[in-house]
N, C-alpha and C. Protein backbone atom coordinates (compact mmCIF):
# COMPACT_ATOMS: atom_id res chain seq x y z
N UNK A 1 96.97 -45.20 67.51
CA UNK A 1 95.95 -45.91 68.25
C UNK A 1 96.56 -46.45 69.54
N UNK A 2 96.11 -46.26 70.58
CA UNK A 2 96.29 -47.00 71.63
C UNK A 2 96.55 -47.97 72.06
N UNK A 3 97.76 -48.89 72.62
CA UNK A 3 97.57 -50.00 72.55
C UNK A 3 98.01 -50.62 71.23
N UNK A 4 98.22 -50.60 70.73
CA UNK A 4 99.23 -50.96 68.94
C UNK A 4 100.44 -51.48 68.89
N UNK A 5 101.12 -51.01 69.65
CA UNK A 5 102.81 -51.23 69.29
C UNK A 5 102.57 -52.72 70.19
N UNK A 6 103.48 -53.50 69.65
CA UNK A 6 103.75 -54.49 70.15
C UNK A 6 104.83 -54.39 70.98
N UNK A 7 104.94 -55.50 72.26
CA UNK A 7 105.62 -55.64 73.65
C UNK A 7 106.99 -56.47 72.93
N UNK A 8 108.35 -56.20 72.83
CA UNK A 8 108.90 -56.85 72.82
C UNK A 8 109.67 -57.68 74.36
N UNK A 9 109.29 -58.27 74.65
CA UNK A 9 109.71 -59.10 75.89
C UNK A 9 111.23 -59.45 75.88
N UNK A 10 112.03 -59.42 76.73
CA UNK A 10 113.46 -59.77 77.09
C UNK A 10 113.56 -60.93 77.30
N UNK A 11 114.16 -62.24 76.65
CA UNK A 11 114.57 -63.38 76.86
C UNK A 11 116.13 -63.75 77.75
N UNK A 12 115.60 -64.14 79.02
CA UNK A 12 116.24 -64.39 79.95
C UNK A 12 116.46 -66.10 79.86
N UNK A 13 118.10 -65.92 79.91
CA UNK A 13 118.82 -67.24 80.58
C UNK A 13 118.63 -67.45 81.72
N UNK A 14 118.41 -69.13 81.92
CA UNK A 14 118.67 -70.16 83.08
C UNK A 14 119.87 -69.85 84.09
N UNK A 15 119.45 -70.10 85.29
CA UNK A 15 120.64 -69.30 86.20
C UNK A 15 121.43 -70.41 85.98
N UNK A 16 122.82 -70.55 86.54
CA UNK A 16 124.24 -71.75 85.73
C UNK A 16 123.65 -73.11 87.08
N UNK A 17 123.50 -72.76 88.34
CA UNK A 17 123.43 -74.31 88.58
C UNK A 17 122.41 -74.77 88.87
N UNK A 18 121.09 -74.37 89.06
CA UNK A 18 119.75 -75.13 88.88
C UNK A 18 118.81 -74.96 86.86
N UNK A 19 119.51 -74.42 86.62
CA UNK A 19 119.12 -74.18 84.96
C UNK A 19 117.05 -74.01 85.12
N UNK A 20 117.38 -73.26 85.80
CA UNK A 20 115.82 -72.67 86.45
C UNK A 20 115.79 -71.16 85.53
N UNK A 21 114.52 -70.61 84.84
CA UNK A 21 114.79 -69.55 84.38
C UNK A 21 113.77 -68.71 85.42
N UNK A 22 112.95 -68.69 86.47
CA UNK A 22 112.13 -68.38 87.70
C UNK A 22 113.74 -68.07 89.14
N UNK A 23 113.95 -68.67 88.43
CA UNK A 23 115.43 -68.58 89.78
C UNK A 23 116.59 -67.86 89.16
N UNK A 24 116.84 -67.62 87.70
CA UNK A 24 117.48 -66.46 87.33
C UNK A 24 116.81 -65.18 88.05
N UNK A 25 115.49 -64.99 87.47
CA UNK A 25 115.07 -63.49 87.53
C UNK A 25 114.47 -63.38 89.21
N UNK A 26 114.63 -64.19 89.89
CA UNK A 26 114.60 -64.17 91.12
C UNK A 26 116.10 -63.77 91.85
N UNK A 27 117.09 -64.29 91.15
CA UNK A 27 118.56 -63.40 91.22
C UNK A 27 118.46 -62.10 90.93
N UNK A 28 118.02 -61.74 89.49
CA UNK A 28 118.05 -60.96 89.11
C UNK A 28 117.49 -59.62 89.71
N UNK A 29 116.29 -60.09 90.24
CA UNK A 29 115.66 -58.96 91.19
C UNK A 29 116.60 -58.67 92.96
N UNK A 30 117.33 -59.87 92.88
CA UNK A 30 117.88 -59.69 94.81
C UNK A 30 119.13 -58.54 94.19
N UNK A 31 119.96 -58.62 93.18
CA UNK A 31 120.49 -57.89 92.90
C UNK A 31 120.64 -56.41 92.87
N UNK A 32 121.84 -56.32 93.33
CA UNK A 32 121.85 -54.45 93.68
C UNK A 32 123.26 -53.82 93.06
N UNK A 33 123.19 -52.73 92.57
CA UNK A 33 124.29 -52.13 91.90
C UNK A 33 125.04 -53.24 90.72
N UNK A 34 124.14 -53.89 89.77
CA UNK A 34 124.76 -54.84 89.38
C UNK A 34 125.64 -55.60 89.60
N UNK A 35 125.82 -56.03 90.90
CA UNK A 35 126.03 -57.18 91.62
C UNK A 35 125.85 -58.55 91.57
N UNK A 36 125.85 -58.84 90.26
CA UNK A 36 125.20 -60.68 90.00
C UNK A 36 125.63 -61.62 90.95
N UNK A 37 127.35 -61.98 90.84
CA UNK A 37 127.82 -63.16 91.59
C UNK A 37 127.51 -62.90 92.83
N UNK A 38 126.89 -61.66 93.68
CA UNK A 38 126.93 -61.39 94.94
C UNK A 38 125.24 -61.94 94.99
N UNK A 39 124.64 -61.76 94.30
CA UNK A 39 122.81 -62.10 94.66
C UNK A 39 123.23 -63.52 94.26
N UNK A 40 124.13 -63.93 93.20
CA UNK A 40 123.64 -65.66 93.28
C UNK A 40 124.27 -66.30 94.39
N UNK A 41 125.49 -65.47 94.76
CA UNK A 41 125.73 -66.09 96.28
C UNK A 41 124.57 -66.36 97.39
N UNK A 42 123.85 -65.30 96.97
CA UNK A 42 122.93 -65.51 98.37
C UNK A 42 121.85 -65.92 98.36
N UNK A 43 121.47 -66.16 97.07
CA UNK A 43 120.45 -67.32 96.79
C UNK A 43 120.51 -68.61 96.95
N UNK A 44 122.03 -68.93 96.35
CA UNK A 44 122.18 -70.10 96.44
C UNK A 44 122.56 -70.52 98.14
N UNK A 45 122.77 -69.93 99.02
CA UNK A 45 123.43 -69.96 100.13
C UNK A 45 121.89 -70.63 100.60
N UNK A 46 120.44 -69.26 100.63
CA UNK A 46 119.69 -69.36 101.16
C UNK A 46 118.98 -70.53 100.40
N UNK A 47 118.98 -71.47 99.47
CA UNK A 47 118.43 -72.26 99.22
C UNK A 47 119.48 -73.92 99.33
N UNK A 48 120.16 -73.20 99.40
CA UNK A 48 121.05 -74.93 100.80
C UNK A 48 120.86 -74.61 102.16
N UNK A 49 120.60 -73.29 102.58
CA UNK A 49 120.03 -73.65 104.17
C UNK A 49 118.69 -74.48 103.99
N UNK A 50 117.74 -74.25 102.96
CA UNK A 50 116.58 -74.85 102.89
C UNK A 50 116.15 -76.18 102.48
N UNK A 51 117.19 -76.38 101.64
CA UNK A 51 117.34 -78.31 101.59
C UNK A 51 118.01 -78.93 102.95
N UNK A 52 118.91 -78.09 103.45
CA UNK A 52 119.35 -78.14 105.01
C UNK A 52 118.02 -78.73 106.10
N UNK A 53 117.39 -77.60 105.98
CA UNK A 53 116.23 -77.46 107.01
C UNK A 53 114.94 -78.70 106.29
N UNK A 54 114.51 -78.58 105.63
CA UNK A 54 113.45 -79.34 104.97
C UNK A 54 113.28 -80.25 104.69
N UNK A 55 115.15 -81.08 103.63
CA UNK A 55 114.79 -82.11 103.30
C UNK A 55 114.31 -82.44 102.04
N UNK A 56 113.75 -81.62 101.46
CA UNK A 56 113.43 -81.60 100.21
C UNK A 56 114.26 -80.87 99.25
N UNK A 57 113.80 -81.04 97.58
CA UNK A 57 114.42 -80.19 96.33
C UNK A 57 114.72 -78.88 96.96
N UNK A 58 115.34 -78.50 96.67
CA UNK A 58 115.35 -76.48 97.15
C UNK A 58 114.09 -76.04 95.67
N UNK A 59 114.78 -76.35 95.00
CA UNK A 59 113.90 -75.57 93.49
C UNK A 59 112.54 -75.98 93.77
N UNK A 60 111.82 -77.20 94.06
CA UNK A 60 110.55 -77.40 94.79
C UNK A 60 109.93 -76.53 95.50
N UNK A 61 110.74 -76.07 96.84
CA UNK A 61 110.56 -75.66 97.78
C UNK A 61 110.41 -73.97 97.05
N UNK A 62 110.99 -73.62 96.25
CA UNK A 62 111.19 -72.38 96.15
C UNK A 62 110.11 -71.84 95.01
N UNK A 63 110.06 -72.79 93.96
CA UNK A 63 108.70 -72.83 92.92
C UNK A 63 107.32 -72.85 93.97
N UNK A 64 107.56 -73.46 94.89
CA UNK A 64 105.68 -73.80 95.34
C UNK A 64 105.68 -72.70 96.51
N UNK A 65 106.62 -72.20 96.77
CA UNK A 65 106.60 -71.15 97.55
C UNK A 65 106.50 -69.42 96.79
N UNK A 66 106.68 -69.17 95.77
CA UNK A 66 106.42 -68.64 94.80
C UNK A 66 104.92 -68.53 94.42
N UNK A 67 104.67 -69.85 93.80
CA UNK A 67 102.93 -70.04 94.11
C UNK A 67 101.87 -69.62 95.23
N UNK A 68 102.67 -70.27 96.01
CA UNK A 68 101.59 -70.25 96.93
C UNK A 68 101.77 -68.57 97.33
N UNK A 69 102.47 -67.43 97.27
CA UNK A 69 102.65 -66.27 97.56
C UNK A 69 101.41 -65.14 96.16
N UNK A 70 101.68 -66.11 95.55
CA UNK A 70 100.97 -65.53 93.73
C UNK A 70 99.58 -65.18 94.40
N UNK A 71 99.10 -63.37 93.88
CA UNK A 71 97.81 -63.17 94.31
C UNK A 71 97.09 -63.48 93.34
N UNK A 72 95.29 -64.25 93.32
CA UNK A 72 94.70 -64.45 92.32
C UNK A 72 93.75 -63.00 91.87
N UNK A 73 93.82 -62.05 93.24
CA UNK A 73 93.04 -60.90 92.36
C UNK A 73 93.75 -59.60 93.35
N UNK A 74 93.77 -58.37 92.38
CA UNK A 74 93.97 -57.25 92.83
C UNK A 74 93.10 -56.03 92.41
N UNK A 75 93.47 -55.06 93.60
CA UNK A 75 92.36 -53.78 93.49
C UNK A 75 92.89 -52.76 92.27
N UNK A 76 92.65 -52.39 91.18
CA UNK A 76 92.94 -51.47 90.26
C UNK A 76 92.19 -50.27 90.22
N UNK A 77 92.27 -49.07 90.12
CA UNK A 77 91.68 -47.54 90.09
C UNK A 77 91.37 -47.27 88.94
N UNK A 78 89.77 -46.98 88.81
CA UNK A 78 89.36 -46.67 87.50
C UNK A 78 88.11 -45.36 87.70
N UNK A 79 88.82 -45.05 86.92
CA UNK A 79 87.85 -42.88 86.86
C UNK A 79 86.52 -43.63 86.13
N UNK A 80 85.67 -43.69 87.07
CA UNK A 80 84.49 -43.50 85.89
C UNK A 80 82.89 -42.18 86.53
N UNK A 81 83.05 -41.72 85.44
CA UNK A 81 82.17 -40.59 85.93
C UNK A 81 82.52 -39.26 87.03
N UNK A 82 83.57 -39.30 87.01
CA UNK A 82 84.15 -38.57 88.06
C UNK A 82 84.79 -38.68 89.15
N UNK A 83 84.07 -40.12 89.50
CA UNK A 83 84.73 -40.96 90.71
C UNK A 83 85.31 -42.10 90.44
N UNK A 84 86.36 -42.13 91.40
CA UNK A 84 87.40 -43.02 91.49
C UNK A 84 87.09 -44.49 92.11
N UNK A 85 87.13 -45.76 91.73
CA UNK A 85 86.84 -46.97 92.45
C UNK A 85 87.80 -48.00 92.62
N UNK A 86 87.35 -47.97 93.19
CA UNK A 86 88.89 -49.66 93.21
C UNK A 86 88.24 -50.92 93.06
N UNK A 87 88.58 -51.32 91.66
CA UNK A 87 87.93 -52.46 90.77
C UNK A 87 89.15 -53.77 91.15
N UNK A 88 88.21 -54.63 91.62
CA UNK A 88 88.91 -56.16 91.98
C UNK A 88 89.19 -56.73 90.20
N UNK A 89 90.39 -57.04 90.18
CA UNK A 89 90.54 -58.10 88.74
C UNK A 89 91.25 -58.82 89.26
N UNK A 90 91.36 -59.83 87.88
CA UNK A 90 92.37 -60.73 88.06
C UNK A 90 93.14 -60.61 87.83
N UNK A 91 94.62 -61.29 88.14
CA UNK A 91 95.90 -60.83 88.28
C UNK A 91 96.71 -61.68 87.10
N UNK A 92 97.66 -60.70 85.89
CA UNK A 92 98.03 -61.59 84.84
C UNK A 92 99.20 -62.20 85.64
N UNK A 93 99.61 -63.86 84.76
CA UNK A 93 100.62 -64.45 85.65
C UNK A 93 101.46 -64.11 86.09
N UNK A 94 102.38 -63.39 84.48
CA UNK A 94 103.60 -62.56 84.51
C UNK A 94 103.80 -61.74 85.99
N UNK A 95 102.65 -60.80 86.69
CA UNK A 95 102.57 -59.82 87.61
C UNK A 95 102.40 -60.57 88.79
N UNK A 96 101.93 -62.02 88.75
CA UNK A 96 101.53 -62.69 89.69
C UNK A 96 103.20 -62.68 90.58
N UNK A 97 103.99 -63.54 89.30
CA UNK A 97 105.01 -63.96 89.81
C UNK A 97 106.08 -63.08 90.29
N UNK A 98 105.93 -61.94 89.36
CA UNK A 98 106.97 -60.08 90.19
C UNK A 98 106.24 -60.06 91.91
N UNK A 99 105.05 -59.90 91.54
CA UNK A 99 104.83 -59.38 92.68
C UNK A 99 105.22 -60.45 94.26
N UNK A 100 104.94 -61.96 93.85
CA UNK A 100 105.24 -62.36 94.70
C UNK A 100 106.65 -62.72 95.18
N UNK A 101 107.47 -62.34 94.13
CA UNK A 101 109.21 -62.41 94.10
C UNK A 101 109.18 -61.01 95.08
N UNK A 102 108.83 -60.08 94.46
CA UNK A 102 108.72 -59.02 95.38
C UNK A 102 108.43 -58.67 96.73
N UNK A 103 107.54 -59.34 97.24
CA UNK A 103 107.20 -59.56 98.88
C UNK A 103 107.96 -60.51 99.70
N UNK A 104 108.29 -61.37 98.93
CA UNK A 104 109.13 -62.41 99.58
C UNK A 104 110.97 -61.72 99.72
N UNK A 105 111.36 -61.35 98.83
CA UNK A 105 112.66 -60.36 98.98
C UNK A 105 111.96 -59.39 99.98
N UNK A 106 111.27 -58.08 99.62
CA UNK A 106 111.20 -57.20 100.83
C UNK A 106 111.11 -57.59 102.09
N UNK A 107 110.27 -58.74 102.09
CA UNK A 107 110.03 -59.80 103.63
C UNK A 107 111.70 -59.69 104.15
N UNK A 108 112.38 -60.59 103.93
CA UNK A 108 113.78 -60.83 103.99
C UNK A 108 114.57 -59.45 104.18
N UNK A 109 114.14 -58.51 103.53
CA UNK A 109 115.38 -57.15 103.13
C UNK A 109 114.93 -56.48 104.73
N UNK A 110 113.67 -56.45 104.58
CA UNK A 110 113.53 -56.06 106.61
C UNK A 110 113.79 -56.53 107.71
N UNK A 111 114.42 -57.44 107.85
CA UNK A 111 115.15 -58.10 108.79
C UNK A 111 116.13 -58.07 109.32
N UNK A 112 116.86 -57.40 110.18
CA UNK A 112 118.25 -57.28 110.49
C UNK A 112 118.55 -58.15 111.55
N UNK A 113 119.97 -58.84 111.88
CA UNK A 113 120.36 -59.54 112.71
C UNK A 113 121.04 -60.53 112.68
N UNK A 114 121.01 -61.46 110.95
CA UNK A 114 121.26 -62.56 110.50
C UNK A 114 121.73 -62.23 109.24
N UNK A 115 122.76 -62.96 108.34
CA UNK A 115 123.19 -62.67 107.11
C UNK A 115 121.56 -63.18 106.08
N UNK A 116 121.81 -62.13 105.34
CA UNK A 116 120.84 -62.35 104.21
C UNK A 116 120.33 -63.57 103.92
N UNK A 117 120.90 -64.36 103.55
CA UNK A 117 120.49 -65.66 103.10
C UNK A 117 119.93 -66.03 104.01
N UNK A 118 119.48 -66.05 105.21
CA UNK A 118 119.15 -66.96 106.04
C UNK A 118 117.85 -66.27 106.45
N UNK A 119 117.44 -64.85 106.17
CA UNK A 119 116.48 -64.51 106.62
C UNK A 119 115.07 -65.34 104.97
N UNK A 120 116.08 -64.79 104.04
CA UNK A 120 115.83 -65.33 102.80
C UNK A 120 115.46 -66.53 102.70
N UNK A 121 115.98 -67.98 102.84
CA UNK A 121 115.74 -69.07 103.52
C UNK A 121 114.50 -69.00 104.48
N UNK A 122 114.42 -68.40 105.50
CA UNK A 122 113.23 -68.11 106.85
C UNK A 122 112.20 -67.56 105.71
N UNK A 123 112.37 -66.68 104.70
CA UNK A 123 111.09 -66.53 104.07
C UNK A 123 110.41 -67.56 103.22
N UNK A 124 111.50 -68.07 101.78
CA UNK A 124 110.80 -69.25 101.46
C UNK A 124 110.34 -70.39 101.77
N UNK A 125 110.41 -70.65 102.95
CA UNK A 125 110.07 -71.49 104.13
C UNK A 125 108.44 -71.33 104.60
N UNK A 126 108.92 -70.15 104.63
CA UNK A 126 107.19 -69.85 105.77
C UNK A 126 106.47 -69.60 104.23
N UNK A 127 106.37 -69.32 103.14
CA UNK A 127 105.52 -68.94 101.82
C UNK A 127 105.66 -70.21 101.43
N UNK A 128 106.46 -71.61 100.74
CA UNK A 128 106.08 -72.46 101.38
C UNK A 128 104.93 -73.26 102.19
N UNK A 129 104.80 -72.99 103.49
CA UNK A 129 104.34 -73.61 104.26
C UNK A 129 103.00 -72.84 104.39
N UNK A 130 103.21 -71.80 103.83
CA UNK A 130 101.90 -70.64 103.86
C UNK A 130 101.73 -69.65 104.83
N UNK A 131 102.67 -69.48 105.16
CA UNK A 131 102.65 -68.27 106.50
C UNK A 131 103.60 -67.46 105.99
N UNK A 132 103.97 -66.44 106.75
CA UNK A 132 104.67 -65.27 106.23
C UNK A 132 104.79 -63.87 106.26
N UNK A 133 105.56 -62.48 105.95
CA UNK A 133 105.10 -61.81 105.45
C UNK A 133 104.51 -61.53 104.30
N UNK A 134 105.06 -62.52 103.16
CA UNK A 134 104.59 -62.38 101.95
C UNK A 134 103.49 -62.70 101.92
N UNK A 135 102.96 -63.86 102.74
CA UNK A 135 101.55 -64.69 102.18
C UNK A 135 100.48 -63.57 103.40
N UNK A 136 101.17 -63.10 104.22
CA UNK A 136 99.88 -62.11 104.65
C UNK A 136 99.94 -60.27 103.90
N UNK A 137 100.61 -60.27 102.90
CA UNK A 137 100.45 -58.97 102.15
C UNK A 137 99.90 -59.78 100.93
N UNK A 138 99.18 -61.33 100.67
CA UNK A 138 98.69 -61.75 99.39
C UNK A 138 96.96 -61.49 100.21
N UNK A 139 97.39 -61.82 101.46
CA UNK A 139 96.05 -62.41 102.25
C UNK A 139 95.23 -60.49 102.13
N UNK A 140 95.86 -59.53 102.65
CA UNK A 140 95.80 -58.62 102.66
C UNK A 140 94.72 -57.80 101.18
N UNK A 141 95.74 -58.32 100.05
CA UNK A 141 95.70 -57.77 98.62
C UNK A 141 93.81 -58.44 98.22
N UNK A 142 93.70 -59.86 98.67
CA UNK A 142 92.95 -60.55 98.70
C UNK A 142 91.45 -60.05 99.41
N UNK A 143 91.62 -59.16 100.42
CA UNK A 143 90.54 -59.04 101.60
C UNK A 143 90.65 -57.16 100.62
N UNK A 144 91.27 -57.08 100.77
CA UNK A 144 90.58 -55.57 99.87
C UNK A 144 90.23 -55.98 98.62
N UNK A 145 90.33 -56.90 98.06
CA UNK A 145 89.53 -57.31 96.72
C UNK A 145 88.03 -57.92 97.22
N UNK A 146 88.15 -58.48 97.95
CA UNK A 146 86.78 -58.96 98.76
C UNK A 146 85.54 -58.01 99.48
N UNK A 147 86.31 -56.54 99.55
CA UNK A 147 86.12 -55.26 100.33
C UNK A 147 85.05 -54.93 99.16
N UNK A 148 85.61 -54.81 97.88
CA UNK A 148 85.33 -53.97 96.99
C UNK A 148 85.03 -54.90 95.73
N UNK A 149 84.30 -55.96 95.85
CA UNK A 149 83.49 -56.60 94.54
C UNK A 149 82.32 -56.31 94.44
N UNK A 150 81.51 -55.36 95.19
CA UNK A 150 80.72 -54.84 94.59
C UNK A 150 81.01 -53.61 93.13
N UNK A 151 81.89 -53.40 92.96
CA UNK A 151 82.66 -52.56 91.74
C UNK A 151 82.85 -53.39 90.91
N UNK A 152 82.80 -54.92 90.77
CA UNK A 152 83.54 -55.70 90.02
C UNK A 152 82.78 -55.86 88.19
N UNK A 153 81.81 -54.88 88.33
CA UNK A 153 81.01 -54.54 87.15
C UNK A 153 81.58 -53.45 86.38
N UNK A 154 82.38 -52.77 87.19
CA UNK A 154 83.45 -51.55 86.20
C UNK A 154 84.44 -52.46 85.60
N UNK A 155 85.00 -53.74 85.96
CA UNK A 155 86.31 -54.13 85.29
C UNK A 155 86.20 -54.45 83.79
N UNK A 156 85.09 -54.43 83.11
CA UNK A 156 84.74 -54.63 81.93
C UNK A 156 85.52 -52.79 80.82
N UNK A 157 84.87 -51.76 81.41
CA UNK A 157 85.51 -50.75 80.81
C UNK A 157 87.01 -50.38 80.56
């Protein structure tokens, strides 16, 4: 039957110096070639430029910037009758929070000119404050869900 097997989920440790488990797997994703101490370098780098700049918690700054990046609905593709639609839903948290870890790193990874951390820093800053690349690929995700709620009667199938 479809859908049956149960999800076993991976239980992830607290990164060692904010004991944040959102800021582990936020390492976890900057990471490349299994490179750990090298992504927590540059997390942690880019989140003391940001208590630097701000003034505030970094982990604050970096949780509500996270949020505020989180899309509340996305376009999904569903065959019905032959044709293809792009059905607005809502977005589960879990995907909320990949995806917006995800825009906010790519934001940063396109930037050349400045060491990592600091473009990194320049992103959780502006998502944050609500500007961005990240918060205009949420704004984006958002306005094609807005495009296409007249479909929003297929998300039931």
């Amino acid at each position: 039957m479809r859908g049956s097997k149960k999800i076993h989920l991976h239980t992830i440790e607290p990164d060692s110096k904010y004991k944040n488990i959102y800021l582990a797997k936020f390492i976890n994703k900057i990471m490349l070639n299994g490179k750990k101490e090298t992504a927590q370098k540059l997390v942690y780098d880019a989140l003391e430029e940001v208590k630097k700049r701000t003034q505030l918690d970094p982990i604050v700054v970096f949780e509500q910037a996270i949020k505020n990046a989180s899309p509340q609905l996305e376009v999904r593709s569903k065959r019905i009758g032959g044709a293809t639609y792009q059905v607005p839903m809502e977005v589960r948290p879990d995907r909320k929070n990949a995806l917006a870890t995800h825009w906010i790193i790519d934001a940063a990874r396109g930037k050349q000119g400045k060491p990592y951390s600091i473009f990194l820093a320049d992103e959780l800053i502006d998502s944050y404050n609500g500007v961005g690349s990240a918060m205009k690929k949420k704004e984006e995700m958002h306005k094609m869900a807005e495009a296409n709620k007249a479909f929003v009667h297929f998300a039931r199938f």
